[in-house]
PDB file of N, CA and C in Angstrom:
ATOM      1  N   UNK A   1      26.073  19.768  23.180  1.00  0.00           N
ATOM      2  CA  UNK A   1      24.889  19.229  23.822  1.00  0.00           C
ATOM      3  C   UNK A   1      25.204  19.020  25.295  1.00  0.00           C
ATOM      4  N   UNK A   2      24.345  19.188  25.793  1.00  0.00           N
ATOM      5  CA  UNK A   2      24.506  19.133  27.535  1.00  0.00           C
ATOM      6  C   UNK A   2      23.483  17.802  28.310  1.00  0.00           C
ATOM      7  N   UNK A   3      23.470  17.847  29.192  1.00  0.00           N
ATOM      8  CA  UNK A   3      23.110  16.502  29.659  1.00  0.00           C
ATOM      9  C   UNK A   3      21.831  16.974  30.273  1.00  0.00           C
ATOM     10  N   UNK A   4      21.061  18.520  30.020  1.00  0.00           N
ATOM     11  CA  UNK A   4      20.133  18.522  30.474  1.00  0.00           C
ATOM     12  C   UNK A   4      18.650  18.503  28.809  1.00  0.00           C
ATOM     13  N   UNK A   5      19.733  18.056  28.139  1.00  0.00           N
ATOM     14  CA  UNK A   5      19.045  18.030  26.523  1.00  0.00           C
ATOM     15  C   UNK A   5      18.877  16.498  26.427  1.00  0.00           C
ATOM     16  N   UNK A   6      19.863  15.646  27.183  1.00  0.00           N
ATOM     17  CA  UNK A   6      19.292  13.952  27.123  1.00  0.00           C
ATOM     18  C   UNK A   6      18.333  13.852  27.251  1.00  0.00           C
ATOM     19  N   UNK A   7      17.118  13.012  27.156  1.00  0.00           N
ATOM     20  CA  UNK A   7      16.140  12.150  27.482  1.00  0.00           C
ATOM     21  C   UNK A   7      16.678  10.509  27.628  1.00  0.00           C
ATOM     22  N   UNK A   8      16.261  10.081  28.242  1.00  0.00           N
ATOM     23  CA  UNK A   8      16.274   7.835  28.084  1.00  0.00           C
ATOM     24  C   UNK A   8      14.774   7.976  28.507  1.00  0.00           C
ATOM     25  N   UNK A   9      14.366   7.444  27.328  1.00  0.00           N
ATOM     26  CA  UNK A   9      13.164   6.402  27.426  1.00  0.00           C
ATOM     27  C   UNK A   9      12.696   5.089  27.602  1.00  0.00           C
ATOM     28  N   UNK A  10      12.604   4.910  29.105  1.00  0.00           N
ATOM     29  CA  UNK A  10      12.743   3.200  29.393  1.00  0.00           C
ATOM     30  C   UNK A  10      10.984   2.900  29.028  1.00  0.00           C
ATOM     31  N   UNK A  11      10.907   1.818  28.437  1.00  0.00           N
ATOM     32  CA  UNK A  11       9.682   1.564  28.187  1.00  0.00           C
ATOM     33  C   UNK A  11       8.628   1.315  29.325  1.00  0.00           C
ATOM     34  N   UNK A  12       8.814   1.064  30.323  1.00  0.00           N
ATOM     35  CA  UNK A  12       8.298   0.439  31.497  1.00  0.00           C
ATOM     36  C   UNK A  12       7.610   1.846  32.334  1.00  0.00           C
ATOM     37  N   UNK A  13       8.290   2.633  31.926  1.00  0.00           N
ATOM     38  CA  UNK A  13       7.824   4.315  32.474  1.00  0.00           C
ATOM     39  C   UNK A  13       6.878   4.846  31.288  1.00  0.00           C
ATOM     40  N   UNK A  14       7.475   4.732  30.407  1.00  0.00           N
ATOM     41  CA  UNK A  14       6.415   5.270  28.808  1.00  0.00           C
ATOM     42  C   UNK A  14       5.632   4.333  29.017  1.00  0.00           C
ATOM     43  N   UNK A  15       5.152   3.206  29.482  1.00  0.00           N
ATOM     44  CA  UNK A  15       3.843   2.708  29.277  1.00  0.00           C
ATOM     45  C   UNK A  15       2.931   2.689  30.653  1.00  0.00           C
ATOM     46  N   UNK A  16       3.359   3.542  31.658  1.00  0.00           N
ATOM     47  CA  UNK A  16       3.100   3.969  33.046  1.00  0.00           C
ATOM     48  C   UNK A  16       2.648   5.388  33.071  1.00  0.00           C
ATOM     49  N   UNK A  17       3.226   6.327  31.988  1.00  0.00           N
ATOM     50  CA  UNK A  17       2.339   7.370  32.132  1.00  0.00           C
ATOM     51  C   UNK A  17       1.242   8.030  31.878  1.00  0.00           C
ATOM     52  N   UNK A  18       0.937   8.954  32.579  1.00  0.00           N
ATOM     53  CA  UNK A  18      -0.410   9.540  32.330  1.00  0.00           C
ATOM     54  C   UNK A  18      -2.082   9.102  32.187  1.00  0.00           C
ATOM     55  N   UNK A  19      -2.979   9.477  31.835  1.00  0.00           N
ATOM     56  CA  UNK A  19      -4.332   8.839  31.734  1.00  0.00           C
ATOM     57  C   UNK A  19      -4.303   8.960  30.208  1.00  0.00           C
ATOM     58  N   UNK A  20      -5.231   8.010  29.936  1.00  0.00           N
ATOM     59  CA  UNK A  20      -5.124   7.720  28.753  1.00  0.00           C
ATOM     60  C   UNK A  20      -6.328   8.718  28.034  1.00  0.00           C
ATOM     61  N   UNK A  21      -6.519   9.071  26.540  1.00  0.00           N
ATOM     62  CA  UNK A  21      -7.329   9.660  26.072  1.00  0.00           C
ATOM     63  C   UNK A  21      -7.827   8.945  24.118  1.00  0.00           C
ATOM     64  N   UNK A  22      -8.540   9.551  23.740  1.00  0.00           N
ATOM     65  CA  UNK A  22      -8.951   8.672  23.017  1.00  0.00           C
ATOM     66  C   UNK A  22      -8.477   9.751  21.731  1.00  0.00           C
ATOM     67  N   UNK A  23      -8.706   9.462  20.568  1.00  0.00           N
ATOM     68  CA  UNK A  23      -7.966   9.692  19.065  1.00  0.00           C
ATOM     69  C   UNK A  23      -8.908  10.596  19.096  1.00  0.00           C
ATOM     70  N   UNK A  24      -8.916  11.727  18.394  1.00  0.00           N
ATOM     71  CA  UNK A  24      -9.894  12.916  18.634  1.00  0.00           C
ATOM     72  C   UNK A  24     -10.543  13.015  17.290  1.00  0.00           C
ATOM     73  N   UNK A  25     -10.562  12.419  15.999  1.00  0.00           N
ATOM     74  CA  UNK A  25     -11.534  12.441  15.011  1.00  0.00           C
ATOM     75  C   UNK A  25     -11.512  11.211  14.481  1.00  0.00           C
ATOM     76  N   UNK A  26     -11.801   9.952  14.658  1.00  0.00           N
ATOM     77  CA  UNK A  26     -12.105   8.521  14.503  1.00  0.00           C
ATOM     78  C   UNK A  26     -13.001   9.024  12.823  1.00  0.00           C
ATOM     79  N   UNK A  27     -12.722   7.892  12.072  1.00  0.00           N
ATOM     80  CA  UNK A  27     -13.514   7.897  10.643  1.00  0.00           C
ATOM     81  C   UNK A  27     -14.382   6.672  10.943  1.00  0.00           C
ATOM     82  N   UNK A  28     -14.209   6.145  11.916  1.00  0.00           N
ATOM     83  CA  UNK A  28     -15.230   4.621  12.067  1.00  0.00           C
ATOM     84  C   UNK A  28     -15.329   4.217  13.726  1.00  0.00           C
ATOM     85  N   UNK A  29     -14.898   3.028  13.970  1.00  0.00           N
ATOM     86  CA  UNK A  29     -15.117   2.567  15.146  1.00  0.00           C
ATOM     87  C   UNK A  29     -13.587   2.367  16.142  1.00  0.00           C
ATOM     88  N   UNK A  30     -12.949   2.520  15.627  1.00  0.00           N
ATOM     89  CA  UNK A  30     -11.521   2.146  16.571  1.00  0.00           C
ATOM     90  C   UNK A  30     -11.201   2.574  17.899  1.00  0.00           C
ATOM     91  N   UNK A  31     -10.662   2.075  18.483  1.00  0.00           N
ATOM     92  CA  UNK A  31     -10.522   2.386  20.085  1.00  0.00           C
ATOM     93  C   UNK A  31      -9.279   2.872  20.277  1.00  0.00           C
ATOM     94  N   UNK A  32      -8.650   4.199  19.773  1.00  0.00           N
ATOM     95  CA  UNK A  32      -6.886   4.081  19.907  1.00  0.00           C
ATOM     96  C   UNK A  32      -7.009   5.074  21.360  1.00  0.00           C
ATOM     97  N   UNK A  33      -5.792   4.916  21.639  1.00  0.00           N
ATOM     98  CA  UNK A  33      -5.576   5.966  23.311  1.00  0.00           C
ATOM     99  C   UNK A  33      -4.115   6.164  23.248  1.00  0.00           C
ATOM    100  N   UNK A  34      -4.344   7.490  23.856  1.00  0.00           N
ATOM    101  CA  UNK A  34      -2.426   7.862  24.227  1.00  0.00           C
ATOM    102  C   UNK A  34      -2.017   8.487  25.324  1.00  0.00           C
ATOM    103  N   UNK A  35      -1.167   8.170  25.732  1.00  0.00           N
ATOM    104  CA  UNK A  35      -0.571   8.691  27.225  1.00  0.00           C
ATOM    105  C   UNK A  35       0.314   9.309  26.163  1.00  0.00           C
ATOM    106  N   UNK A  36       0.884  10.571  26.948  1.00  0.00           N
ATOM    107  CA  UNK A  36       1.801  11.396  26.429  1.00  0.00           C
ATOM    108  C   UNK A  36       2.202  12.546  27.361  1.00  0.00           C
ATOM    109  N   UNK A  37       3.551  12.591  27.556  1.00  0.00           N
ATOM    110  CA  UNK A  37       4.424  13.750  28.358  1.00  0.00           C
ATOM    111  C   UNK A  37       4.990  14.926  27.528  1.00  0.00           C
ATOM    112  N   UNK A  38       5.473  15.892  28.066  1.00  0.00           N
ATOM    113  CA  UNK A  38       6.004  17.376  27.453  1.00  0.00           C
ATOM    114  C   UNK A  38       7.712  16.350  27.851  1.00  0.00           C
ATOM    115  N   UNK A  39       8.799  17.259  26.383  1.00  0.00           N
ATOM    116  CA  UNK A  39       9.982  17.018  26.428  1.00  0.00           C
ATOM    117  C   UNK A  39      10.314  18.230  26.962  1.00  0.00           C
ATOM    118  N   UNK A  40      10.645  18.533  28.568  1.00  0.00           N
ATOM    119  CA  UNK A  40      10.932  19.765  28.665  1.00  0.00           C
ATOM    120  C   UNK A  40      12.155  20.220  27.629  1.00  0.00           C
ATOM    121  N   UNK A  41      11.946  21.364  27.648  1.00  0.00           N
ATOM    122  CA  UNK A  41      13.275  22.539  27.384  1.00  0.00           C
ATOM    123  C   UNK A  41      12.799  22.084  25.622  1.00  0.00           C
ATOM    124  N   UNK A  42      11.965  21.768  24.969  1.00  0.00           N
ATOM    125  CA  UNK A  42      11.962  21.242  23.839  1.00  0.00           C
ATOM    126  C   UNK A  42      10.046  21.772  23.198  1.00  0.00           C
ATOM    127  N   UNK A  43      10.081  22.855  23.741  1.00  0.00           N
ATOM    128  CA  UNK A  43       8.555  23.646  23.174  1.00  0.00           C
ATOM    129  C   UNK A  43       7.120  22.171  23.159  1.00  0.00           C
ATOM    130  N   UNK A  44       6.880  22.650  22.412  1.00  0.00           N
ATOM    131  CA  UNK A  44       5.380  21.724  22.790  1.00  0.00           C
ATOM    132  C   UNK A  44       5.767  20.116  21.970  1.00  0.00           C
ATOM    133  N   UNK A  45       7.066  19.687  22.639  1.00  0.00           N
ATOM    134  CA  UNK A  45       7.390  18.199  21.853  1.00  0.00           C
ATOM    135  C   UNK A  45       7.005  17.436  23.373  1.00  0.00           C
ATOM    136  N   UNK A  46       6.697  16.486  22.460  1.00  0.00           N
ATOM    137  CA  UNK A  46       6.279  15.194  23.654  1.00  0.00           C
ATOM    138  C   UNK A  46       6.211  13.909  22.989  1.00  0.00           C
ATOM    139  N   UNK A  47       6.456  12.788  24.124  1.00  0.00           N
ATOM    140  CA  UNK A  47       6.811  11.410  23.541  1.00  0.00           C
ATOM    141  C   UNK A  47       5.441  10.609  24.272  1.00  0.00           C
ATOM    142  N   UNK A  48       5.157   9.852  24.312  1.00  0.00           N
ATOM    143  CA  UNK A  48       4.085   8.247  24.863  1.00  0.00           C
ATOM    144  C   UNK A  48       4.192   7.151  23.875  1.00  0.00           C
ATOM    145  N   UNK A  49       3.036   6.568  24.651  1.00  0.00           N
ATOM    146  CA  UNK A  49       2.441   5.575  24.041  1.00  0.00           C
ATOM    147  C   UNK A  49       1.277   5.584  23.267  1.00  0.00           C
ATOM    148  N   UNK A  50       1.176   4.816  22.228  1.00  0.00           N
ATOM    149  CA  UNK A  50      -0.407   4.883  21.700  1.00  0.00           C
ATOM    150  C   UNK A  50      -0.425   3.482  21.548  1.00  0.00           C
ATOM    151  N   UNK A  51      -1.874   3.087  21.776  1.00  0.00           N
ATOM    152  CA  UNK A  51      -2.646   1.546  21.678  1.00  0.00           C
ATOM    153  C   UNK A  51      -3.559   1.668  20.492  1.00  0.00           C
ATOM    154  N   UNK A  52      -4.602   1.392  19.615  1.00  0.00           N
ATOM    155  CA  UNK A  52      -5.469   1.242  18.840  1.00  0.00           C
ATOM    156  C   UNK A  52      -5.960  -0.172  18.208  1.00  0.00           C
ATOM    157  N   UNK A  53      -7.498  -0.094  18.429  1.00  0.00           N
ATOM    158  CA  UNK A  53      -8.108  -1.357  17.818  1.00  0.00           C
ATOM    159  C   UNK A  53      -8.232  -1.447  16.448  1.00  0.00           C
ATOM    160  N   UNK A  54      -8.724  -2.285  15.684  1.00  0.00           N
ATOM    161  CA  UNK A  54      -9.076  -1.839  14.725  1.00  0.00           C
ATOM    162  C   UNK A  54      -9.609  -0.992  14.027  1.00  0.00           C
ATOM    163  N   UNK A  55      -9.315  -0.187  13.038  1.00  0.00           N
ATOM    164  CA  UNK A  55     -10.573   0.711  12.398  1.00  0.00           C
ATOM    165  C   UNK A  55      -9.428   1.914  11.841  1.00  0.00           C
ATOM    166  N   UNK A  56     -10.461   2.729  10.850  1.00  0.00           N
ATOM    167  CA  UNK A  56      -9.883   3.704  10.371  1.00  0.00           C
ATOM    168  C   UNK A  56      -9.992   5.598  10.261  1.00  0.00           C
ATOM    169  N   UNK A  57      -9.224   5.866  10.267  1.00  0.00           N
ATOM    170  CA  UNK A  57      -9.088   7.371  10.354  1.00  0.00           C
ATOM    171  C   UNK A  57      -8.150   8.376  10.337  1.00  0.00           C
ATOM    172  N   UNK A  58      -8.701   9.386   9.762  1.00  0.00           N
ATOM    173  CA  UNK A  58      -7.047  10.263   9.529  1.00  0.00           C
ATOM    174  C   UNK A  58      -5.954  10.737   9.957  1.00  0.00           C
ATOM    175  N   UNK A  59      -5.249  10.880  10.321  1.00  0.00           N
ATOM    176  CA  UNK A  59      -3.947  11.369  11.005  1.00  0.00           C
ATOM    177  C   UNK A  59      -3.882  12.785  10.812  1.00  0.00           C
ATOM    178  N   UNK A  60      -3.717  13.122  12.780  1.00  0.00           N
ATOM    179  CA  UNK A  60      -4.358  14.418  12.905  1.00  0.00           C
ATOM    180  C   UNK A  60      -3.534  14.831  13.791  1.00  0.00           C
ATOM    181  N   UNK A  61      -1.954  14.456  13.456  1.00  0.00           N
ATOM    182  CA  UNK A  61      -0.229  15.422  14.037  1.00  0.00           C
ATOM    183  C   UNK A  61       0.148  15.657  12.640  1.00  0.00           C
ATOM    184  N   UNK A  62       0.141  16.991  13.037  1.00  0.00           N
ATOM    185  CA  UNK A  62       0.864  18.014  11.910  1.00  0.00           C
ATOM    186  C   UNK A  62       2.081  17.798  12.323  1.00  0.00           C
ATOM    187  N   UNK A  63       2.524  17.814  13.488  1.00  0.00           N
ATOM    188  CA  UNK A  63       4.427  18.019  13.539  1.00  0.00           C
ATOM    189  C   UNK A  63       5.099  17.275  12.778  1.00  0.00           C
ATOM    190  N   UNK A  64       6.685  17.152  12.809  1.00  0.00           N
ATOM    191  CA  UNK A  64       7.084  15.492  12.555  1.00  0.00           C
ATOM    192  C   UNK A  64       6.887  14.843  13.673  1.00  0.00           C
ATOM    193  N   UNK A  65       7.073  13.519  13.485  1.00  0.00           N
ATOM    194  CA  UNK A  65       6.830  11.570  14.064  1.00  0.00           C
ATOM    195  C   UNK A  65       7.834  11.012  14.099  1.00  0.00           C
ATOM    196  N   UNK A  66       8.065  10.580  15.283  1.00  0.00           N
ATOM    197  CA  UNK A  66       8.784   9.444  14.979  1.00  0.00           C
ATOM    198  C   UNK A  66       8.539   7.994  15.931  1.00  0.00           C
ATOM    199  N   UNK A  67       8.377   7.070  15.739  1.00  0.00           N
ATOM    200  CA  UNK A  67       7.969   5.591  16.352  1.00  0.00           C
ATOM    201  C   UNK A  67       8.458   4.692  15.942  1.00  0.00           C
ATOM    202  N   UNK A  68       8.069   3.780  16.926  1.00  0.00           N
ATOM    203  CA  UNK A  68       8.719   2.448  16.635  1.00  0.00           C
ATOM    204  C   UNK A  68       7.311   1.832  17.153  1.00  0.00           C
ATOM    205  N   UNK A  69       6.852   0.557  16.220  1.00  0.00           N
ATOM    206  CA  UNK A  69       5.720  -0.218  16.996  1.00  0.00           C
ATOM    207  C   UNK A  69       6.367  -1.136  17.417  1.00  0.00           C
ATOM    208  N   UNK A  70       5.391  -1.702  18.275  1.00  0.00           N
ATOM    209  CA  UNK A  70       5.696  -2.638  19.717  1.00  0.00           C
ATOM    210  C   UNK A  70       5.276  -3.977  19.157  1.00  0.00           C
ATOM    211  N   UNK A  71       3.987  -3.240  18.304  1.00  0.00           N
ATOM    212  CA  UNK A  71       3.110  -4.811  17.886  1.00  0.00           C
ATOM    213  C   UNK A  71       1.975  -4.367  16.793  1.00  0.00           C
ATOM    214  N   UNK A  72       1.253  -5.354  16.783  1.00  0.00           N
ATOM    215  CA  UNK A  72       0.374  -4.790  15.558  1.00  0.00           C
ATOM    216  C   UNK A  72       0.559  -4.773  14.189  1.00  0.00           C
ATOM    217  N   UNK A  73      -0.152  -4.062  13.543  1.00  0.00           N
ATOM    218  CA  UNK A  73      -0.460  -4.488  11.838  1.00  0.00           C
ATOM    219  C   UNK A  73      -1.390  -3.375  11.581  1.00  0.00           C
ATOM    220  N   UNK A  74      -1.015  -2.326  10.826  1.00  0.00           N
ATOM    221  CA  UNK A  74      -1.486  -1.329   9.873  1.00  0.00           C
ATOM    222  C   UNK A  74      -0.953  -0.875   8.937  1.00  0.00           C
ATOM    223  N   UNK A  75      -2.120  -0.307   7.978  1.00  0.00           N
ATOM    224  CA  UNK A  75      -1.656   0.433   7.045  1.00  0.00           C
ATOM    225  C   UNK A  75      -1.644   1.826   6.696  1.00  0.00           C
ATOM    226  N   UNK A  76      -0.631   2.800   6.674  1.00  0.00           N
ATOM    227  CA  UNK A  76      -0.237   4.270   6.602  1.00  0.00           C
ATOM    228  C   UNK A  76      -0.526   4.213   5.293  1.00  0.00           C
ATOM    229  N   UNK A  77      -1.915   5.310   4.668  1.00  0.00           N
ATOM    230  CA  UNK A  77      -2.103   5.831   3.311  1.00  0.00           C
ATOM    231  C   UNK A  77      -1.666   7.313   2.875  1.00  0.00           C
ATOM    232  N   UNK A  78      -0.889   7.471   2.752  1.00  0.00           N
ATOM    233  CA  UNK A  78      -0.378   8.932   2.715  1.00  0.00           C
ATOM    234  C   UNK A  78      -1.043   9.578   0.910  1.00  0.00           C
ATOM    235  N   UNK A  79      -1.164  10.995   1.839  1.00  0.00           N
ATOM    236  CA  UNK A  79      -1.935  11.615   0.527  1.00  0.00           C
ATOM    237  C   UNK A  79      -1.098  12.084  -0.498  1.00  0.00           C
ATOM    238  N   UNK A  80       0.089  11.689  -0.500  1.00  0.00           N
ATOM    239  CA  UNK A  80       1.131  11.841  -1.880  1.00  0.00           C
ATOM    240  C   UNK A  80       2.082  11.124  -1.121  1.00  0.00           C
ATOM    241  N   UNK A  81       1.684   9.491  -1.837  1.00  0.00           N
ATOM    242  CA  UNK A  81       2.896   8.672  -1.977  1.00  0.00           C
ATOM    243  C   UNK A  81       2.024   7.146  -2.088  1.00  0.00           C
ATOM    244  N   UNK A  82       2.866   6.240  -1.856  1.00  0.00           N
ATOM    245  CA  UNK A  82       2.335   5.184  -2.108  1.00  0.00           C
ATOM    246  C   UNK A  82       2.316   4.307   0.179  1.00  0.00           C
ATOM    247  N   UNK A  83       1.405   3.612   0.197  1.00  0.00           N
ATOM    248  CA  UNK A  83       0.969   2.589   1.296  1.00  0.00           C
ATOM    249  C   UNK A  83       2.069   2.313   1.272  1.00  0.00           C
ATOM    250  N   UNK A  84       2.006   2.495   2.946  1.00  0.00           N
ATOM    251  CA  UNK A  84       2.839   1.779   4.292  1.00  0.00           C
ATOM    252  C   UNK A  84       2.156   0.388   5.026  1.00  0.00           C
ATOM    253  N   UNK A  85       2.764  -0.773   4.853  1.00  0.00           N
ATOM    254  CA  UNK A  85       2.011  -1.696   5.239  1.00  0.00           C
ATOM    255  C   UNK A  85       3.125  -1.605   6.511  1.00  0.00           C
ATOM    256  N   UNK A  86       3.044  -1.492   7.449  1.00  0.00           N
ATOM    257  CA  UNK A  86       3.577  -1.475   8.878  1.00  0.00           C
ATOM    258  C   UNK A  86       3.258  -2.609   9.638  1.00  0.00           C
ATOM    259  N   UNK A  87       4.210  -2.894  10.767  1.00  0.00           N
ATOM    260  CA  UNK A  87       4.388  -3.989  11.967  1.00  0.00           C
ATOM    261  C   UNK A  87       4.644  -4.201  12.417  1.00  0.00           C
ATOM    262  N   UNK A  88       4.875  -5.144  13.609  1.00  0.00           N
ATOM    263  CA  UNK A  88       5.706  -4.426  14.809  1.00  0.00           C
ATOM    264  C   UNK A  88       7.119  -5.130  14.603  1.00  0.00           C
ATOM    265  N   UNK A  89       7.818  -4.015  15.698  1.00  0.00           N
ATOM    266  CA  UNK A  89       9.274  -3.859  14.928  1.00  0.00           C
ATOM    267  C   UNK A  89       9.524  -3.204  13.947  1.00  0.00           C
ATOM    268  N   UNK A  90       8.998  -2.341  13.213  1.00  0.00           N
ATOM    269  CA  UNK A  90       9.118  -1.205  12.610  1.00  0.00           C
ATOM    270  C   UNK A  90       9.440  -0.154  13.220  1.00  0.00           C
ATOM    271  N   UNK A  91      10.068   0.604  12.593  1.00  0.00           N
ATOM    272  CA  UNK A  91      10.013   1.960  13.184  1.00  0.00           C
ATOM    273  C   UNK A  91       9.729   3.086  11.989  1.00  0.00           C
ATOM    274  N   UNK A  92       8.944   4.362  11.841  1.00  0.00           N
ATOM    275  CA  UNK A  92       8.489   4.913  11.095  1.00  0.00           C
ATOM    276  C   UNK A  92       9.252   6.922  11.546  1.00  0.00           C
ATOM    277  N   UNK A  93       9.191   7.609  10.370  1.00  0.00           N
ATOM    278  CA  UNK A  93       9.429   9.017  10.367  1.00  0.00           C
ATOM    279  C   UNK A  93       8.807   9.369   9.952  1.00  0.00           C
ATOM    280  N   UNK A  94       7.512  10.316   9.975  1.00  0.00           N
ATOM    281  CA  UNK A  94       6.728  11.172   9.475  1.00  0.00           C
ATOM    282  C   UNK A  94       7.026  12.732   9.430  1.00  0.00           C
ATOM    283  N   UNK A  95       7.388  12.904   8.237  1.00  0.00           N
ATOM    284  CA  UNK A  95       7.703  14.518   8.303  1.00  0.00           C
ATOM    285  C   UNK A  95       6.469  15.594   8.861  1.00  0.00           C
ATOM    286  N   UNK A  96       6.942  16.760   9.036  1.00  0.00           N
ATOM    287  CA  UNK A  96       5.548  17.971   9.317  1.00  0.00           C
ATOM    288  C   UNK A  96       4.840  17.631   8.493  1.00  0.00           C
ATOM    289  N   UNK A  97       3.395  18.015   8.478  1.00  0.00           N
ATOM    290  CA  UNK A  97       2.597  17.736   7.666  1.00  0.00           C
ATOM    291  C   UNK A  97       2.114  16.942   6.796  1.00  0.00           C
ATOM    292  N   UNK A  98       2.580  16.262   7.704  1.00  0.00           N
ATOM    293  CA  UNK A  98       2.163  14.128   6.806  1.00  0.00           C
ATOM    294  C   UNK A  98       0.422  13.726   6.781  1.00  0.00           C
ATOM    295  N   UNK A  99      -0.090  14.510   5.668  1.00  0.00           N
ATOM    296  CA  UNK A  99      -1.648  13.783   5.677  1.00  0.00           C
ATOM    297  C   UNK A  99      -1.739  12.218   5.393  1.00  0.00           C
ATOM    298  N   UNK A 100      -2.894  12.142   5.397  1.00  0.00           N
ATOM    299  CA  UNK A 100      -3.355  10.456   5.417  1.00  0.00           C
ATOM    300  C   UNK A 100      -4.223   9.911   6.187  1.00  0.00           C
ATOM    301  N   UNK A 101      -4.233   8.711   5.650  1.00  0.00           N
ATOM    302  CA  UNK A 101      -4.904   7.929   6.316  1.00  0.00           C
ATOM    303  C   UNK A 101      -4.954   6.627   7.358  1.00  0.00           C
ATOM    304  N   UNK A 102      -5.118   6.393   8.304  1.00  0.00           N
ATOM    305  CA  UNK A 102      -4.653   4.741   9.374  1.00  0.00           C
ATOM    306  C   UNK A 102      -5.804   4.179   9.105  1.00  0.00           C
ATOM    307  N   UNK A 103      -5.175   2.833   8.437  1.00  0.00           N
ATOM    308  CA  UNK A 103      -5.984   2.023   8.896  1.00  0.00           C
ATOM    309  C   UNK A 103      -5.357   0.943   9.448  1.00  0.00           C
ATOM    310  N   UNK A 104      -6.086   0.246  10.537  1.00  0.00           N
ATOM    311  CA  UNK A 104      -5.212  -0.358  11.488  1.00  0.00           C
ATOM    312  C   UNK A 104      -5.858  -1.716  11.838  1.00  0.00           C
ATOM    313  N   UNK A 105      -5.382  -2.919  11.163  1.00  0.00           N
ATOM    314  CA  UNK A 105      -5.753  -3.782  10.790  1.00  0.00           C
ATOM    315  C   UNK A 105      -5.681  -5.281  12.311  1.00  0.00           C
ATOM    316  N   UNK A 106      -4.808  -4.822  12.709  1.00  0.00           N
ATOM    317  CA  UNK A 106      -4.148  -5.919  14.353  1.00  0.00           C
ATOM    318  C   UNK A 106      -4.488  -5.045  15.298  1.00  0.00           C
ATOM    319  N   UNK A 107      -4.662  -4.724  16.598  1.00  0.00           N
ATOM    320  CA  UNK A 107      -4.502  -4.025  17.441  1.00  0.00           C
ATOM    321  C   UNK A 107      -3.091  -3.617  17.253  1.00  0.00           C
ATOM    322  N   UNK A 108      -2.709  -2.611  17.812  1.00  0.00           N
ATOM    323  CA  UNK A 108      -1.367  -2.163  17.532  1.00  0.00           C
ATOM    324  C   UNK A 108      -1.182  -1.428  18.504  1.00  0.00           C
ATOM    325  N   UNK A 109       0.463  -1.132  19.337  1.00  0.00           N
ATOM    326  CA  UNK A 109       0.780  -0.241  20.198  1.00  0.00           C
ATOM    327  C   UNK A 109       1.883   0.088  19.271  1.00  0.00           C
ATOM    328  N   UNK A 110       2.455   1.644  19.821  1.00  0.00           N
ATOM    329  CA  UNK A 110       3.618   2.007  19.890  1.00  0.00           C
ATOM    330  C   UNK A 110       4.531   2.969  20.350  1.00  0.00           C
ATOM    331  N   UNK A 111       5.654   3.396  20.570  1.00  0.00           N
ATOM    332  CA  UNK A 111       5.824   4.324  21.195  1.00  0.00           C
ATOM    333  C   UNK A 111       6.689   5.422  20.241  1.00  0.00           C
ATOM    334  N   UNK A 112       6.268   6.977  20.454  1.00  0.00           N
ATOM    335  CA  UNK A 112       6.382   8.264  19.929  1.00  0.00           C
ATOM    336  C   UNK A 112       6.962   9.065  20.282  1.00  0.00           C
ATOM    337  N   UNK A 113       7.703   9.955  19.451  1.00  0.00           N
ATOM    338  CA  UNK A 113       8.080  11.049  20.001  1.00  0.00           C
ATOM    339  C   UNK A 113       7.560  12.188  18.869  1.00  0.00           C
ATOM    340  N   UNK A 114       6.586  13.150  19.324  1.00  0.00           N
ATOM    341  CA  UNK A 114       6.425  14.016  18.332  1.00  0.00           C
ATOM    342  C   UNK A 114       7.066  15.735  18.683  1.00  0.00           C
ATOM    343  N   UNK A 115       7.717  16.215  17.480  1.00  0.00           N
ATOM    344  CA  UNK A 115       8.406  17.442  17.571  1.00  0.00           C
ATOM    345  C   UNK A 115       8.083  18.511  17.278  1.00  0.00           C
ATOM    346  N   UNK A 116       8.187  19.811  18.156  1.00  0.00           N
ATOM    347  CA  UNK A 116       7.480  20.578  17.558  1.00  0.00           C
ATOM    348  C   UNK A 116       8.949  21.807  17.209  1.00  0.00           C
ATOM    349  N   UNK A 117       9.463  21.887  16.543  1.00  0.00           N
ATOM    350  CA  UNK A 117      10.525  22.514  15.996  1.00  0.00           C
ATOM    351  C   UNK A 117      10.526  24.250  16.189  1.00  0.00           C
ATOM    352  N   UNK A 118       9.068  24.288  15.960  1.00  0.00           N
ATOM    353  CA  UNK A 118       8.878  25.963  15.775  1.00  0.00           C
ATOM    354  C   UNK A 118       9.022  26.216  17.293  1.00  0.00           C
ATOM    355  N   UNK A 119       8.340  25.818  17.820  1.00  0.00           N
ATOM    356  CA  UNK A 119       8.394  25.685  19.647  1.00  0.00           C
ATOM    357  C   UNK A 119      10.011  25.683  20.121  1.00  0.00           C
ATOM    358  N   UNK A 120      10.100  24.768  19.763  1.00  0.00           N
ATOM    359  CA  UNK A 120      11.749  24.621  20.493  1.00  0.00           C
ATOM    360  C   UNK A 120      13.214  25.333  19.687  1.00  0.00           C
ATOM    361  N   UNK A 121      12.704  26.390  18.376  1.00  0.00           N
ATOM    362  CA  UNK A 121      13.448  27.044  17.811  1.00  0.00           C
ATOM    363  C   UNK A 121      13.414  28.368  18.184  1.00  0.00           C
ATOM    364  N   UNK A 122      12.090  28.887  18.946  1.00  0.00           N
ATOM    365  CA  UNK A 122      11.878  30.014  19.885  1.00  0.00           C
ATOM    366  C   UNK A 122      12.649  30.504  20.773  1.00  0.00           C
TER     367      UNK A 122
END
């Protein structure tokens, strides 16, 4: 590994970047948003932040996940397995193709890194 494959993610920069955008198929009313950057040299992977109000709807990253929440209170319904009651100070792994459902019970932030393997195995 070389030192142009590091990343450090100081939180103070991950919650400084980019404009924010909103969850792109909401099942109800929730307000979630995400800033998010490209991991160069690492195909279409990228890390941010996400915020969300209450409310529910499906989870709509195919890649794998990985996070840690900041804060908040939800629940991960996955379509083969049993409820994730999540919180902050958690940290979560979602493999490729993790269907389901959020519902997101506290406001909640957290911060991500999602991978895109096929991209960065090119």
């Amino acid at each position: 590994m070389t030192a142009e494959a590091i990343s450090l993610f100081r939180s103070h920069e991950l919650l400084a970047i980019g404009a924010i955008a909103p969850v792109a198929a909401p099942l109800g009313e929730p307000v979630s948003q995400v800033r998010s950057v490209a991991i160069p040299g690492a195909g279409a992977s990228r890390h941010g932040v996400w915020h969300c109000t209450p409310g529910v709807w499906r989870r709509q990253v195919v890649e794998s996940e990985f996070c840690h929440f900041l804060a908040g209170e939800a629940i991960f319904r996955p379509d083969d397995g049993e409820p994730l009651h999540i919180t902050g100070g958690d940290t979560v792994y979602f493999p490729p193709r993790t269907g389901g459902t959020w519902e997101i019970l506290r406001d909640s932030e957290k911060i991500f890194i999602v991978f895109d393997e096929v991209g960065a195995a090119r």
